[in-house]
PDB file of N, CA and C in Angstrom:
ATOM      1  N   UNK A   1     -12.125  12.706  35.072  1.00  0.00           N
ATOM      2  CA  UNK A   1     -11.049  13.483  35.636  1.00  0.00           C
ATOM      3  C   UNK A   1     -10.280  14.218  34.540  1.00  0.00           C
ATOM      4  N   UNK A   2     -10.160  13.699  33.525  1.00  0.00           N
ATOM      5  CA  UNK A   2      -9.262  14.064  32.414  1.00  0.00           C
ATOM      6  C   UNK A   2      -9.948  15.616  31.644  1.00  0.00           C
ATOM      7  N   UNK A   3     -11.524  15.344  31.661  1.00  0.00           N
ATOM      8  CA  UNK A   3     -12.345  16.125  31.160  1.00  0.00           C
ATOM      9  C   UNK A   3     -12.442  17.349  32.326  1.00  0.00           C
ATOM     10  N   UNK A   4     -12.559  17.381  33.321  1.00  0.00           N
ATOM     11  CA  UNK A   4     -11.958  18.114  34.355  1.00  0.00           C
ATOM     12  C   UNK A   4     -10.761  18.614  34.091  1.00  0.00           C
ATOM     13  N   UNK A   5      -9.992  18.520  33.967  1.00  0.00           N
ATOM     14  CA  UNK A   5      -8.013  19.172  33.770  1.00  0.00           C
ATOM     15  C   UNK A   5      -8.400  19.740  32.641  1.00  0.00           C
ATOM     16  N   UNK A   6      -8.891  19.411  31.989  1.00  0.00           N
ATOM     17  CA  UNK A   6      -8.633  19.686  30.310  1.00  0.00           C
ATOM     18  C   UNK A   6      -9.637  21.698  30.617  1.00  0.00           C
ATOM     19  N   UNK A   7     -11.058  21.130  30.653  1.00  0.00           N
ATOM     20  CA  UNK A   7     -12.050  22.349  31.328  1.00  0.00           C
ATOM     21  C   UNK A   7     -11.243  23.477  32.188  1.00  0.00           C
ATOM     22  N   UNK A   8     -10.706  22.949  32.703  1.00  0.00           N
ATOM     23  CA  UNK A   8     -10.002  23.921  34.302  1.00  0.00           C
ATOM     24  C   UNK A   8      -8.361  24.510  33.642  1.00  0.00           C
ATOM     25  N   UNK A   9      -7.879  23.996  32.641  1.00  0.00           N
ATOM     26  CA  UNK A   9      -6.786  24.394  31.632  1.00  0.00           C
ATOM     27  C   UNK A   9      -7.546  25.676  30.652  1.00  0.00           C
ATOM     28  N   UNK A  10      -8.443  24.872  30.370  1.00  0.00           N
ATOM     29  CA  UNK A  10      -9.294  26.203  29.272  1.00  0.00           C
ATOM     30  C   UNK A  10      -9.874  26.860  30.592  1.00  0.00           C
ATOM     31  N   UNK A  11     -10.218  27.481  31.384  1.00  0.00           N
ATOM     32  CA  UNK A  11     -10.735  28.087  32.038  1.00  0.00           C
ATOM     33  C   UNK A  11      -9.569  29.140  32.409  1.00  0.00           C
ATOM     34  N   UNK A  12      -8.604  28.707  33.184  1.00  0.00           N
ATOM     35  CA  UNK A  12      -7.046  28.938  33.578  1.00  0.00           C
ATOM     36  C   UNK A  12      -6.973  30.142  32.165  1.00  0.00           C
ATOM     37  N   UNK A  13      -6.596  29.300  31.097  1.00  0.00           N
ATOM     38  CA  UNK A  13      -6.475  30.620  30.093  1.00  0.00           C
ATOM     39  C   UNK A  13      -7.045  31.562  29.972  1.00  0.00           C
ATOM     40  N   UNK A  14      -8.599  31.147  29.590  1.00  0.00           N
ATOM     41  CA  UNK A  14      -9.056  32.078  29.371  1.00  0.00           C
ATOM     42  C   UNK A  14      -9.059  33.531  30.273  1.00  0.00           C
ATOM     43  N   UNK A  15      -9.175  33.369  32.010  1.00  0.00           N
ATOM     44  CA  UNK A  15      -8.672  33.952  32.550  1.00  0.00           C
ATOM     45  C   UNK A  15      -7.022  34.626  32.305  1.00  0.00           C
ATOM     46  N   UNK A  16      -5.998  33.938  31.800  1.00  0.00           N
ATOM     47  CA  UNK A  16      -4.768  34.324  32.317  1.00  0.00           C
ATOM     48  C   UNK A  16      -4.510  35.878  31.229  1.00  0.00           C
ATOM     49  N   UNK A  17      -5.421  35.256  29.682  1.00  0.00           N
ATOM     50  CA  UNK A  17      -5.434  36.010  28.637  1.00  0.00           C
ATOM     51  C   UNK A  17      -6.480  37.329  28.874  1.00  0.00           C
ATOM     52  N   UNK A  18      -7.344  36.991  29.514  1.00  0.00           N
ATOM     53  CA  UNK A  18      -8.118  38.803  30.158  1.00  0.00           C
ATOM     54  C   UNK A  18      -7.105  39.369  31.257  1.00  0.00           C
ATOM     55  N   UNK A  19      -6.134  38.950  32.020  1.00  0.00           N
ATOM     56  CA  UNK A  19      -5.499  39.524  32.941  1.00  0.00           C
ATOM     57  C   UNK A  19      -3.873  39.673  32.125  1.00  0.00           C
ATOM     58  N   UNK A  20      -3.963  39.866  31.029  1.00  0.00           N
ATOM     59  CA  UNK A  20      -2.521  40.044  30.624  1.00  0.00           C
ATOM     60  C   UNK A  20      -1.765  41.208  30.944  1.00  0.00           C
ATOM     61  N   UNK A  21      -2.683  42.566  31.383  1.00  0.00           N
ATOM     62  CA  UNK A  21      -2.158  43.642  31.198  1.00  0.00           C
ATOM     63  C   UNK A  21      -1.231  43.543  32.945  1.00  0.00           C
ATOM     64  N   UNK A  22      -1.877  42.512  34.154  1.00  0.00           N
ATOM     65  CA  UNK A  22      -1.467  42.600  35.045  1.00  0.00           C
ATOM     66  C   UNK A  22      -0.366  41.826  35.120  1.00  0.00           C
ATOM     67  N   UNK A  23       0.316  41.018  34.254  1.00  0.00           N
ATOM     68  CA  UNK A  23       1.310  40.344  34.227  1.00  0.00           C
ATOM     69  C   UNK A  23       2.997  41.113  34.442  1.00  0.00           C
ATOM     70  N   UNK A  24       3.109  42.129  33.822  1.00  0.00           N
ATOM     71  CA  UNK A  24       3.814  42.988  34.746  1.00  0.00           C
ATOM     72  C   UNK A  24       4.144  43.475  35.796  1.00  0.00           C
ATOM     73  N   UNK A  25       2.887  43.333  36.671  1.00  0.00           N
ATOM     74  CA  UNK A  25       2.708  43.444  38.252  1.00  0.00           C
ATOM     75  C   UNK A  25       2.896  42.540  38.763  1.00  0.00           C
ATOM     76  N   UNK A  26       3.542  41.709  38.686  1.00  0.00           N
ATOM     77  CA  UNK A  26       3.127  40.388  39.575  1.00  0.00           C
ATOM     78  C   UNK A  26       4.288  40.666  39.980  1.00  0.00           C
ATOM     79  N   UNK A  27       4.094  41.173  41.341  1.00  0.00           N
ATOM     80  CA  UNK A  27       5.343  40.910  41.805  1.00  0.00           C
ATOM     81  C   UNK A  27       4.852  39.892  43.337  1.00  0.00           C
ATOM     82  N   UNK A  28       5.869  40.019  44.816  1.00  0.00           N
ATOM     83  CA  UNK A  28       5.774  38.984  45.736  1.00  0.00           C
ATOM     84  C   UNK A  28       4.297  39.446  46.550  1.00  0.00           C
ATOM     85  N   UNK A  29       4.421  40.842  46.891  1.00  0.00           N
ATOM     86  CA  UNK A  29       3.032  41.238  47.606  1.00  0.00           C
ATOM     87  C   UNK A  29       1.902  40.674  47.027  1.00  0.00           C
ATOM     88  N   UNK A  30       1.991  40.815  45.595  1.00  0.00           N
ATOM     89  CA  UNK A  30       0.595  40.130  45.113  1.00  0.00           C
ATOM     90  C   UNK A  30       0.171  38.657  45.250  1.00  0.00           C
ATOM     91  N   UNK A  31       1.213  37.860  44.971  1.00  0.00           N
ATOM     92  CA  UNK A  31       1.571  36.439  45.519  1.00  0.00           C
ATOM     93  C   UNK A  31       1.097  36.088  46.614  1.00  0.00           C
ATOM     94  N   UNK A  32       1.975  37.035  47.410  1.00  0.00           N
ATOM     95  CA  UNK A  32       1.166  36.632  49.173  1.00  0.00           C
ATOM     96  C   UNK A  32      -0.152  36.761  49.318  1.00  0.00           C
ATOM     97  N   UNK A  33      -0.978  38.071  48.640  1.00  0.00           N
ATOM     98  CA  UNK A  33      -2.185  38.255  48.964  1.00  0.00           C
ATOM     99  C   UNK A  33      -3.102  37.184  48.271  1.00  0.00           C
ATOM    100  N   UNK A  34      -2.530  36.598  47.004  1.00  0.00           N
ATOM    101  CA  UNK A  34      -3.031  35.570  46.650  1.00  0.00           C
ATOM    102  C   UNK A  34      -3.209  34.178  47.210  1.00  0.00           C
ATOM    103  N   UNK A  35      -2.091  34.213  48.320  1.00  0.00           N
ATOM    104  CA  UNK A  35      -2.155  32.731  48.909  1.00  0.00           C
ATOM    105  C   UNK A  35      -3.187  33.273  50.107  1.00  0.00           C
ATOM    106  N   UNK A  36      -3.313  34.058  50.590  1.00  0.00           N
ATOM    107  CA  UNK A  36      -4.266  34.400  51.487  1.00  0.00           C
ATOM    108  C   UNK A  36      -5.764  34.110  51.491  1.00  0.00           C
ATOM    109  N   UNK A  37      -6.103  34.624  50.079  1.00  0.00           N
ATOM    110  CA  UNK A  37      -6.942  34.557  49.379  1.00  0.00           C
ATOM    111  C   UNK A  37      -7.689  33.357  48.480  1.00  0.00           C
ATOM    112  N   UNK A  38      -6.269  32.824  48.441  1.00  0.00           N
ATOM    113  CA  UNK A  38      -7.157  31.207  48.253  1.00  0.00           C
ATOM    114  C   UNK A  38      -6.939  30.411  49.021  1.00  0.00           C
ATOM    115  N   UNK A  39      -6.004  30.384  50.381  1.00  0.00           N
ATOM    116  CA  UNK A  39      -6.957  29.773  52.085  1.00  0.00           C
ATOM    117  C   UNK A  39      -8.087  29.665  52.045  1.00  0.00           C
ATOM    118  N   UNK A  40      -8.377  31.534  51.810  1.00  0.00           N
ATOM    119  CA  UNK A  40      -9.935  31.330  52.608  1.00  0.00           C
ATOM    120  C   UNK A  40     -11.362  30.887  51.235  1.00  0.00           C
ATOM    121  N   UNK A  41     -11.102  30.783  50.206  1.00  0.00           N
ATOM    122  CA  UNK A  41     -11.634  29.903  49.180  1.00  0.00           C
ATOM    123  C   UNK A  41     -11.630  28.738  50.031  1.00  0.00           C
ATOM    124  N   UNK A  42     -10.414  27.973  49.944  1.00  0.00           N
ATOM    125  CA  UNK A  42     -10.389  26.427  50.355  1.00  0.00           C
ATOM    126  C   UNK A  42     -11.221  26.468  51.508  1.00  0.00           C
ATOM    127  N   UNK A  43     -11.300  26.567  52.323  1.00  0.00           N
ATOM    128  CA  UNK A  43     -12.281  27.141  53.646  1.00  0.00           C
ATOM    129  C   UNK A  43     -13.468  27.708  53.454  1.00  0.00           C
ATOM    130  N   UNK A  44     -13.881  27.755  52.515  1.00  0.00           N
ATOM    131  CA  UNK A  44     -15.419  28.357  51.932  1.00  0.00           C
ATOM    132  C   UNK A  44     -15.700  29.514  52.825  1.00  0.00           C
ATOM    133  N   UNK A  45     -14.625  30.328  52.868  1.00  0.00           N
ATOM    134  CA  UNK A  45     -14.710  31.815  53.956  1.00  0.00           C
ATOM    135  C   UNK A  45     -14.591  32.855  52.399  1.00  0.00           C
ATOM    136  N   UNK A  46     -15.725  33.832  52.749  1.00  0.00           N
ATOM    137  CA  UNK A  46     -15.810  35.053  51.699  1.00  0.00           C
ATOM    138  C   UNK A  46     -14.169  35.048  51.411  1.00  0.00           C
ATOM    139  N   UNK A  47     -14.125  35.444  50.155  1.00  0.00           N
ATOM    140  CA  UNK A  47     -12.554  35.596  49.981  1.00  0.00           C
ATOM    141  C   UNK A  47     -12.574  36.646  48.178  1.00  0.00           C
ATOM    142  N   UNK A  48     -11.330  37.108  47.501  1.00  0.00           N
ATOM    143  CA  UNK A  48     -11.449  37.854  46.800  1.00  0.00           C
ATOM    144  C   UNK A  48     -10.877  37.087  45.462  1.00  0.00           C
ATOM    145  N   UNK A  49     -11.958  36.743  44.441  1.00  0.00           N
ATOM    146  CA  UNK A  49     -11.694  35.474  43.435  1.00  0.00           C
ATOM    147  C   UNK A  49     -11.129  36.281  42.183  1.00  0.00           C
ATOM    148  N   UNK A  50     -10.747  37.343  42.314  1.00  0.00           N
ATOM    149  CA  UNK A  50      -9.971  37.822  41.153  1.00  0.00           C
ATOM    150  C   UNK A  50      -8.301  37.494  41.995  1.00  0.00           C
ATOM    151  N   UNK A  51      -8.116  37.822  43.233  1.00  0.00           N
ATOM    152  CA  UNK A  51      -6.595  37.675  43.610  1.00  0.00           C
ATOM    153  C   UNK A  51      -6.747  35.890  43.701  1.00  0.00           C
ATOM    154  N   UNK A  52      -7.560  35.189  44.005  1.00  0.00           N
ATOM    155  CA  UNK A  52      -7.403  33.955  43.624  1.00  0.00           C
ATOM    156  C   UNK A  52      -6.835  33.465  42.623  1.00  0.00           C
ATOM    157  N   UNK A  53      -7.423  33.762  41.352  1.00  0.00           N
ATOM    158  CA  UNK A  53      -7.230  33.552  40.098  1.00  0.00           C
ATOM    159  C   UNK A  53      -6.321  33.889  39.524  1.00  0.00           C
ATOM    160  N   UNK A  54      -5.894  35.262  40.008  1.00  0.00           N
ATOM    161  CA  UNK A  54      -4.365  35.668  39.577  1.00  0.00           C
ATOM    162  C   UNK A  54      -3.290  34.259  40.271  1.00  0.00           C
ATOM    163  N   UNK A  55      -3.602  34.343  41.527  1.00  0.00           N
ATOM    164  CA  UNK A  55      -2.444  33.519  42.446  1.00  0.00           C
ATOM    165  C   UNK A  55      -2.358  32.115  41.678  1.00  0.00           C
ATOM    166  N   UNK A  56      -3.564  31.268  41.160  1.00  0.00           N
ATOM    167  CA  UNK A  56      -3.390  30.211  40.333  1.00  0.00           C
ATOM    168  C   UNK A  56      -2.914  30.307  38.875  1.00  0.00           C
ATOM    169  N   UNK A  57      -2.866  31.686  38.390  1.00  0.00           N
ATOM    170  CA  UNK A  57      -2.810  31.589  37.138  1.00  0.00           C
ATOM    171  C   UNK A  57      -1.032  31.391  37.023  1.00  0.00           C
ATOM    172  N   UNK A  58      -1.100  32.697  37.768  1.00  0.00           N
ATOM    173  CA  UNK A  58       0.658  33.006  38.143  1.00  0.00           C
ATOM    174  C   UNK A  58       1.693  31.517  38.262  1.00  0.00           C
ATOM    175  N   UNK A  59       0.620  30.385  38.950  1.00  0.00           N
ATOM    176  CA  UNK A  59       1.840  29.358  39.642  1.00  0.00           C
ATOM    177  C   UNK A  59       1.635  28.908  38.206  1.00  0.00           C
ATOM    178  N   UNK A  60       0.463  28.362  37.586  1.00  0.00           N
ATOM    179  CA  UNK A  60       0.087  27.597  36.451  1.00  0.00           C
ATOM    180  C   UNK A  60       1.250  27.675  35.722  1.00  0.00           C
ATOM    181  N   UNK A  61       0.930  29.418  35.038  1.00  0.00           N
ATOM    182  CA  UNK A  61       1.978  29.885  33.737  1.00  0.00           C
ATOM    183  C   UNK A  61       3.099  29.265  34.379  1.00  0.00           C
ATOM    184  N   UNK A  62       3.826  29.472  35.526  1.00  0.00           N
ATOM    185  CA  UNK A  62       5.307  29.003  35.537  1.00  0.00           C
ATOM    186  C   UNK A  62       5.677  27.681  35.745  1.00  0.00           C
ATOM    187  N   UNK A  63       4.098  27.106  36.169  1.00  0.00           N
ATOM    188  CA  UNK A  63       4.738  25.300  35.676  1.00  0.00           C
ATOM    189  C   UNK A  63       4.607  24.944  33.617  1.00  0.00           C
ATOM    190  N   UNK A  64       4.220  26.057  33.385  1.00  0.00           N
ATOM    191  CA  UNK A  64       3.873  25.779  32.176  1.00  0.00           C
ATOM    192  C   UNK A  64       4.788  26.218  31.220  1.00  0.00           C
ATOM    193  N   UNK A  65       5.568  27.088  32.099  1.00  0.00           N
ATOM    194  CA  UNK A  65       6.517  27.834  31.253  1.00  0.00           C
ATOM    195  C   UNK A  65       7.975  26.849  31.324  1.00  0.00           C
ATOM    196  N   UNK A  66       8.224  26.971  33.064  1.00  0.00           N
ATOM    197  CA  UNK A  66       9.507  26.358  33.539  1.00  0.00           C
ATOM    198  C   UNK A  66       9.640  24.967  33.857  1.00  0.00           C
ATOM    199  N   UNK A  67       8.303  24.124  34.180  1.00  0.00           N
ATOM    200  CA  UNK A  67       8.368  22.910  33.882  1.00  0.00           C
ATOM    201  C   UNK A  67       9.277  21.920  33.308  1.00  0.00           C
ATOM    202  N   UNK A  68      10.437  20.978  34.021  1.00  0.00           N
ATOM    203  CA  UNK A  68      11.363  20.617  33.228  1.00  0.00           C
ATOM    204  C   UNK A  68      13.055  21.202  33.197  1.00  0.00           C
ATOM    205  N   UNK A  69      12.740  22.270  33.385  1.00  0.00           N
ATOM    206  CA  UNK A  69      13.864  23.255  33.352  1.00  0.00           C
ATOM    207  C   UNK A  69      14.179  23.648  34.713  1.00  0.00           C
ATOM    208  N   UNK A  70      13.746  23.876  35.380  1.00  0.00           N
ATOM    209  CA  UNK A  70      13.799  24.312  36.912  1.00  0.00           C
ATOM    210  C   UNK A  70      13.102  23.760  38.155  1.00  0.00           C
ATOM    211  N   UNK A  71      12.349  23.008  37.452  1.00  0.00           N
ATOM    212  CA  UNK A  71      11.670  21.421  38.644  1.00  0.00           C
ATOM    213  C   UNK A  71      11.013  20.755  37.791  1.00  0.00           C
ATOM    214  N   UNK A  72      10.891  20.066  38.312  1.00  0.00           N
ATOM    215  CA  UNK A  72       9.618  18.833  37.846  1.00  0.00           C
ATOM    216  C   UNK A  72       8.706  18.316  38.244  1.00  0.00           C
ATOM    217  N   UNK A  73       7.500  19.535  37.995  1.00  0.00           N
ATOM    218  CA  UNK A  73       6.251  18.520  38.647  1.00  0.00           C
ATOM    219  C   UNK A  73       5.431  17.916  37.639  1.00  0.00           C
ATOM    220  N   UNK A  74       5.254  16.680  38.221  1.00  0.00           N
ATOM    221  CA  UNK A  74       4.434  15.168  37.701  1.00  0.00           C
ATOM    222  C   UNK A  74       3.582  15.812  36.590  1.00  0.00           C
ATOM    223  N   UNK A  75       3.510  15.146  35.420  1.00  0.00           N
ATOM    224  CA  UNK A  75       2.463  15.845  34.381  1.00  0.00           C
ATOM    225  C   UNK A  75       0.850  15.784  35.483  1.00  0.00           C
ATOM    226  N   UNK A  76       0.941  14.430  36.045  1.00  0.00           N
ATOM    227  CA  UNK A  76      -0.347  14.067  36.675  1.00  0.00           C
ATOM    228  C   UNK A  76      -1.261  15.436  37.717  1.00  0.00           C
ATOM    229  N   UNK A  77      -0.218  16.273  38.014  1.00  0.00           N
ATOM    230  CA  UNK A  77      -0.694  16.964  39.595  1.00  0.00           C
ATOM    231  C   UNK A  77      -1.070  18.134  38.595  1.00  0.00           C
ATOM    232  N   UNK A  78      -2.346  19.006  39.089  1.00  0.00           N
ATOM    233  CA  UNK A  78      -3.037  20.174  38.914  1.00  0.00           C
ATOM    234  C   UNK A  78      -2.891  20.617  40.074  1.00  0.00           C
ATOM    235  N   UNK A  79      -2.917  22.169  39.739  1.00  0.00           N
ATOM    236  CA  UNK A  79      -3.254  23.333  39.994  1.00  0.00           C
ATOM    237  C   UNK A  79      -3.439  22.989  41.546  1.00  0.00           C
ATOM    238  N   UNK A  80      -4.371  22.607  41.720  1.00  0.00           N
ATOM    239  CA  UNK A  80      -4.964  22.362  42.946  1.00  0.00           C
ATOM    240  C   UNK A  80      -3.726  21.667  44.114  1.00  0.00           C
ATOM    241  N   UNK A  81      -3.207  20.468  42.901  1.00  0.00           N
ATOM    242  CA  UNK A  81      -2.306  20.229  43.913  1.00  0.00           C
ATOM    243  C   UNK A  81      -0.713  20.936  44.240  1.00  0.00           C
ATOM    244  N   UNK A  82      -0.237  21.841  43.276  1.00  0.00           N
ATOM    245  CA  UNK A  82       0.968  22.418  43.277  1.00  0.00           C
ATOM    246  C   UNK A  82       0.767  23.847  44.067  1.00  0.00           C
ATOM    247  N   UNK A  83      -0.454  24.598  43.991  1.00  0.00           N
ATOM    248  CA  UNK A  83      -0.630  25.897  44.201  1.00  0.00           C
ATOM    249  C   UNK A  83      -0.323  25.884  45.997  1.00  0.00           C
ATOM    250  N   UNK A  84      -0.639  24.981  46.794  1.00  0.00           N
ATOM    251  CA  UNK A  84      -0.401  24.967  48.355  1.00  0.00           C
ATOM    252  C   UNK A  84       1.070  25.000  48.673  1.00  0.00           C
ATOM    253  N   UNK A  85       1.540  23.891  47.980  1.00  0.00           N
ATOM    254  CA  UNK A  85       3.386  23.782  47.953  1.00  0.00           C
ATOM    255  C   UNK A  85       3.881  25.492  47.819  1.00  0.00           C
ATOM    256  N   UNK A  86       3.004  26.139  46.838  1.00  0.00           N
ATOM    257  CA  UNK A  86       4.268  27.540  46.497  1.00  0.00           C
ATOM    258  C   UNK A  86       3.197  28.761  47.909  1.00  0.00           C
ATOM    259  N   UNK A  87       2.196  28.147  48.427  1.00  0.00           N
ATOM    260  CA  UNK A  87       1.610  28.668  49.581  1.00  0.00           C
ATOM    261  C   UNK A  87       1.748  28.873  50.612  1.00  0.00           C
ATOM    262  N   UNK A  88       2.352  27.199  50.888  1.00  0.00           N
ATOM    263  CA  UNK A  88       3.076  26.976  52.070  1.00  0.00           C
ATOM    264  C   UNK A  88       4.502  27.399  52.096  1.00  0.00           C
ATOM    265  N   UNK A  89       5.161  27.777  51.124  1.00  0.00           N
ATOM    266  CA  UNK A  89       6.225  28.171  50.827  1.00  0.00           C
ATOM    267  C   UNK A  89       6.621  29.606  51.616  1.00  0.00           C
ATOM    268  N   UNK A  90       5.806  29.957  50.840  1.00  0.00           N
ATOM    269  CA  UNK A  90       5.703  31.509  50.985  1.00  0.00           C
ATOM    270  C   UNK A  90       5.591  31.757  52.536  1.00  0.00           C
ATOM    271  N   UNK A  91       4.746  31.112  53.780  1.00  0.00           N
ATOM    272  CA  UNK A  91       4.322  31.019  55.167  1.00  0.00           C
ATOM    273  C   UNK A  91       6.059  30.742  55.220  1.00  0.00           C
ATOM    274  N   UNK A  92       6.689  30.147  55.125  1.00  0.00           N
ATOM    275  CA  UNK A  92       7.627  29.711  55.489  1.00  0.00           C
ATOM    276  C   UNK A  92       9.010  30.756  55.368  1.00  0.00           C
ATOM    277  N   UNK A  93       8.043  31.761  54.234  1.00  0.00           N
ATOM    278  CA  UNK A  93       9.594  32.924  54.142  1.00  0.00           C
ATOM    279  C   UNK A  93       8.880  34.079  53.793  1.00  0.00           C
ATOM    280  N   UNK A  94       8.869  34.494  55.084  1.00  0.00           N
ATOM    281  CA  UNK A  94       7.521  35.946  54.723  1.00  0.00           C
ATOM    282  C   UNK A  94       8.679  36.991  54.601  1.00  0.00           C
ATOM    283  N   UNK A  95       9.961  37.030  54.904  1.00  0.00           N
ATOM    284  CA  UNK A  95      10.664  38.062  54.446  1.00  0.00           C
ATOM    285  C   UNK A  95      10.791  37.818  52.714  1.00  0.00           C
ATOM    286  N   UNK A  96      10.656  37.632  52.456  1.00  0.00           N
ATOM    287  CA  UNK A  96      10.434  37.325  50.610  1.00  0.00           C
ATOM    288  C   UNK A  96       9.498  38.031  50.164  1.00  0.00           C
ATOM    289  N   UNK A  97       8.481  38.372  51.065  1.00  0.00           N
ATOM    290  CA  UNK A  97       7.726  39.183  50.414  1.00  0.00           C
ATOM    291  C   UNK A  97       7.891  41.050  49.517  1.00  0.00           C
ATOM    292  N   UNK A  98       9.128  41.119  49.826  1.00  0.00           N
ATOM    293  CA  UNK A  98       9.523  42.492  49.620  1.00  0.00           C
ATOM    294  C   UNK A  98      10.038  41.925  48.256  1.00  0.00           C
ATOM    295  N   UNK A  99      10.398  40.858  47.616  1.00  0.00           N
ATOM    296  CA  UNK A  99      11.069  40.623  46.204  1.00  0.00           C
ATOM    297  C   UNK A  99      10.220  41.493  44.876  1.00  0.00           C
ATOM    298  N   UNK A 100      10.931  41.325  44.086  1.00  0.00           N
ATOM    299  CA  UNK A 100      10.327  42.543  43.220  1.00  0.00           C
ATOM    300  C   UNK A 100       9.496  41.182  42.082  1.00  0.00           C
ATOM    301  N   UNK A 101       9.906  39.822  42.283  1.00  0.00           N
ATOM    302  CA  UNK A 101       9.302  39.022  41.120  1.00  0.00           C
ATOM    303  C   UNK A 101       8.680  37.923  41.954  1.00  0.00           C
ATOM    304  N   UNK A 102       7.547  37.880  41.663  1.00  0.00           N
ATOM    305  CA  UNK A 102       6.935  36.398  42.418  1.00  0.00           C
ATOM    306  C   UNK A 102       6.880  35.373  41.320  1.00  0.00           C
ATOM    307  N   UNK A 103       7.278  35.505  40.233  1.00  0.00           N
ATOM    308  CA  UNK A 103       7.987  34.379  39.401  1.00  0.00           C
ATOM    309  C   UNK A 103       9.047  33.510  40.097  1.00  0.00           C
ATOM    310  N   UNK A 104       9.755  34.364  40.012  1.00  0.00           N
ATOM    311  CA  UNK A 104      11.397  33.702  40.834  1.00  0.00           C
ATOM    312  C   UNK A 104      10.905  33.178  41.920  1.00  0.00           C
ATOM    313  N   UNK A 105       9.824  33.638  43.065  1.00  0.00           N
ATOM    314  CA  UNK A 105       9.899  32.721  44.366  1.00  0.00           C
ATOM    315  C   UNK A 105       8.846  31.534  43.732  1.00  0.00           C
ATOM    316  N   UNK A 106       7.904  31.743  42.740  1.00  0.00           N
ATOM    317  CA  UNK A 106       7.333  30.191  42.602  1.00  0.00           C
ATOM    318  C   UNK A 106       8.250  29.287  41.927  1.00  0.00           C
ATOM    319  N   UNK A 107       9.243  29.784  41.130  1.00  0.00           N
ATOM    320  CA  UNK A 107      10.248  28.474  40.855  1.00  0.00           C
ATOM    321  C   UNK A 107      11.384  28.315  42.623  1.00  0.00           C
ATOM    322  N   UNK A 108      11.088  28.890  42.910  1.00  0.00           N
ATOM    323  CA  UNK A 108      12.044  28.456  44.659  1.00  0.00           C
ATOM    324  C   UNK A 108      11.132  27.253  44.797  1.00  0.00           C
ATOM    325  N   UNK A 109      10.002  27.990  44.990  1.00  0.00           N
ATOM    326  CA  UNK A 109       9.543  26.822  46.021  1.00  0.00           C
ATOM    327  C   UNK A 109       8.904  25.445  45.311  1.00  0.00           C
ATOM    328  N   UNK A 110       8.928  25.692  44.031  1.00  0.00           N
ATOM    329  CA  UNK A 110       8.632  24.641  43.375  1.00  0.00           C
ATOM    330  C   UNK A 110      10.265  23.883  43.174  1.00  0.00           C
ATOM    331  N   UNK A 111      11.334  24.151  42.990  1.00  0.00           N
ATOM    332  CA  UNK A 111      12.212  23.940  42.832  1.00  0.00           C
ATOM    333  C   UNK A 111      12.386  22.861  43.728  1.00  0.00           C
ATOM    334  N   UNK A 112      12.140  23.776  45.286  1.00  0.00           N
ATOM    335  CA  UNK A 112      12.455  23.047  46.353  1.00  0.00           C
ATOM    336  C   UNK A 112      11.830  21.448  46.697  1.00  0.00           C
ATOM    337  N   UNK A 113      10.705  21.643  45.951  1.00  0.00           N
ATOM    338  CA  UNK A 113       9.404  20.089  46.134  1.00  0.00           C
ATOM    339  C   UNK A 113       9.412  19.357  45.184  1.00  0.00           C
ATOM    340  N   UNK A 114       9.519  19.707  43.972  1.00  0.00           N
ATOM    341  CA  UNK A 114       9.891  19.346  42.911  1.00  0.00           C
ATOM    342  C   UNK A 114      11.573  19.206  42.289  1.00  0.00           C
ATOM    343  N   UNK A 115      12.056  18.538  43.203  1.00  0.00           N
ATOM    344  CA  UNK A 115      13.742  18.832  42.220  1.00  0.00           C
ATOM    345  C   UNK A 115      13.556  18.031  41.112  1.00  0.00           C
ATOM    346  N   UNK A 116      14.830  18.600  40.361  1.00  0.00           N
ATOM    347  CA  UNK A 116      14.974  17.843  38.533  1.00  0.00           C
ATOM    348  C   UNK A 116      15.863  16.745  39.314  1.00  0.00           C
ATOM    349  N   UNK A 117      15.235  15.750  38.763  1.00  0.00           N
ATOM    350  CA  UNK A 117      16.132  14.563  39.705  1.00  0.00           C
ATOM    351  C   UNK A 117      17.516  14.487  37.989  1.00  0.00           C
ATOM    352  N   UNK A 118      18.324  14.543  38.377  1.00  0.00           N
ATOM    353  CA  UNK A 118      19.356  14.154  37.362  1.00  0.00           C
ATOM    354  C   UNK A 118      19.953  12.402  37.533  1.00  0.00           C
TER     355      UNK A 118
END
């Protein structure tokens, strides 16, 4: 399992570092189309694995960035398991989708599942 996280961390990068130029774009539309998009992955339904990959990279970087500071999720949980929380999130506030940063709504909704327990 460990050798798994570790693989799927180097993978994660290596992707996040060929998509740097789109890191400016990320705003909420792209977000949404990303959670769309990796539904129908999870569902083994044709789906579009570059907006996938963005949508995981996007939540990754900001547990990687904000981690600690603005929630706290478990060192233990991957990708796999945090990326539905900011998915289901999003289903839950589709007027959000007009925001200009889908940074800011993955620390919402991670915020929201993850509080910093003080």
């Amino acid at each position: 399992m460990k050798l798994f996280k570790i693989s799927f961390s180097i993978i994660l990068l290596i992707f996040a570092f060929s998509q740097l130029s789109i890191a400016d774009s990320w705003d909420a539309k792209k977000l949404y189309a990303g959670w769309r998009e990796y539904k129908k992955s999870e569902a083994y339904e044709k789906h579009d694995f570059q907006k996938v990959m963005v949508f995981i990279t996007m939540i990754k970087w900001v547990v990687d960035t904000k981690n600690g500071n603005s929630f706290d999720v478990p060192s233990h949980l991957v990708p796999r398991d945090y990326c539905p929380v900011v998915g289901r999130w999003l289903e839950q506030h589709p007027e959000k989708i007009k925001e200009p940063s889908a940074e800011s709504l993955v620390v919402k909704a991670l915020s929201e599942e993850y509080p910093i327990k003080r």
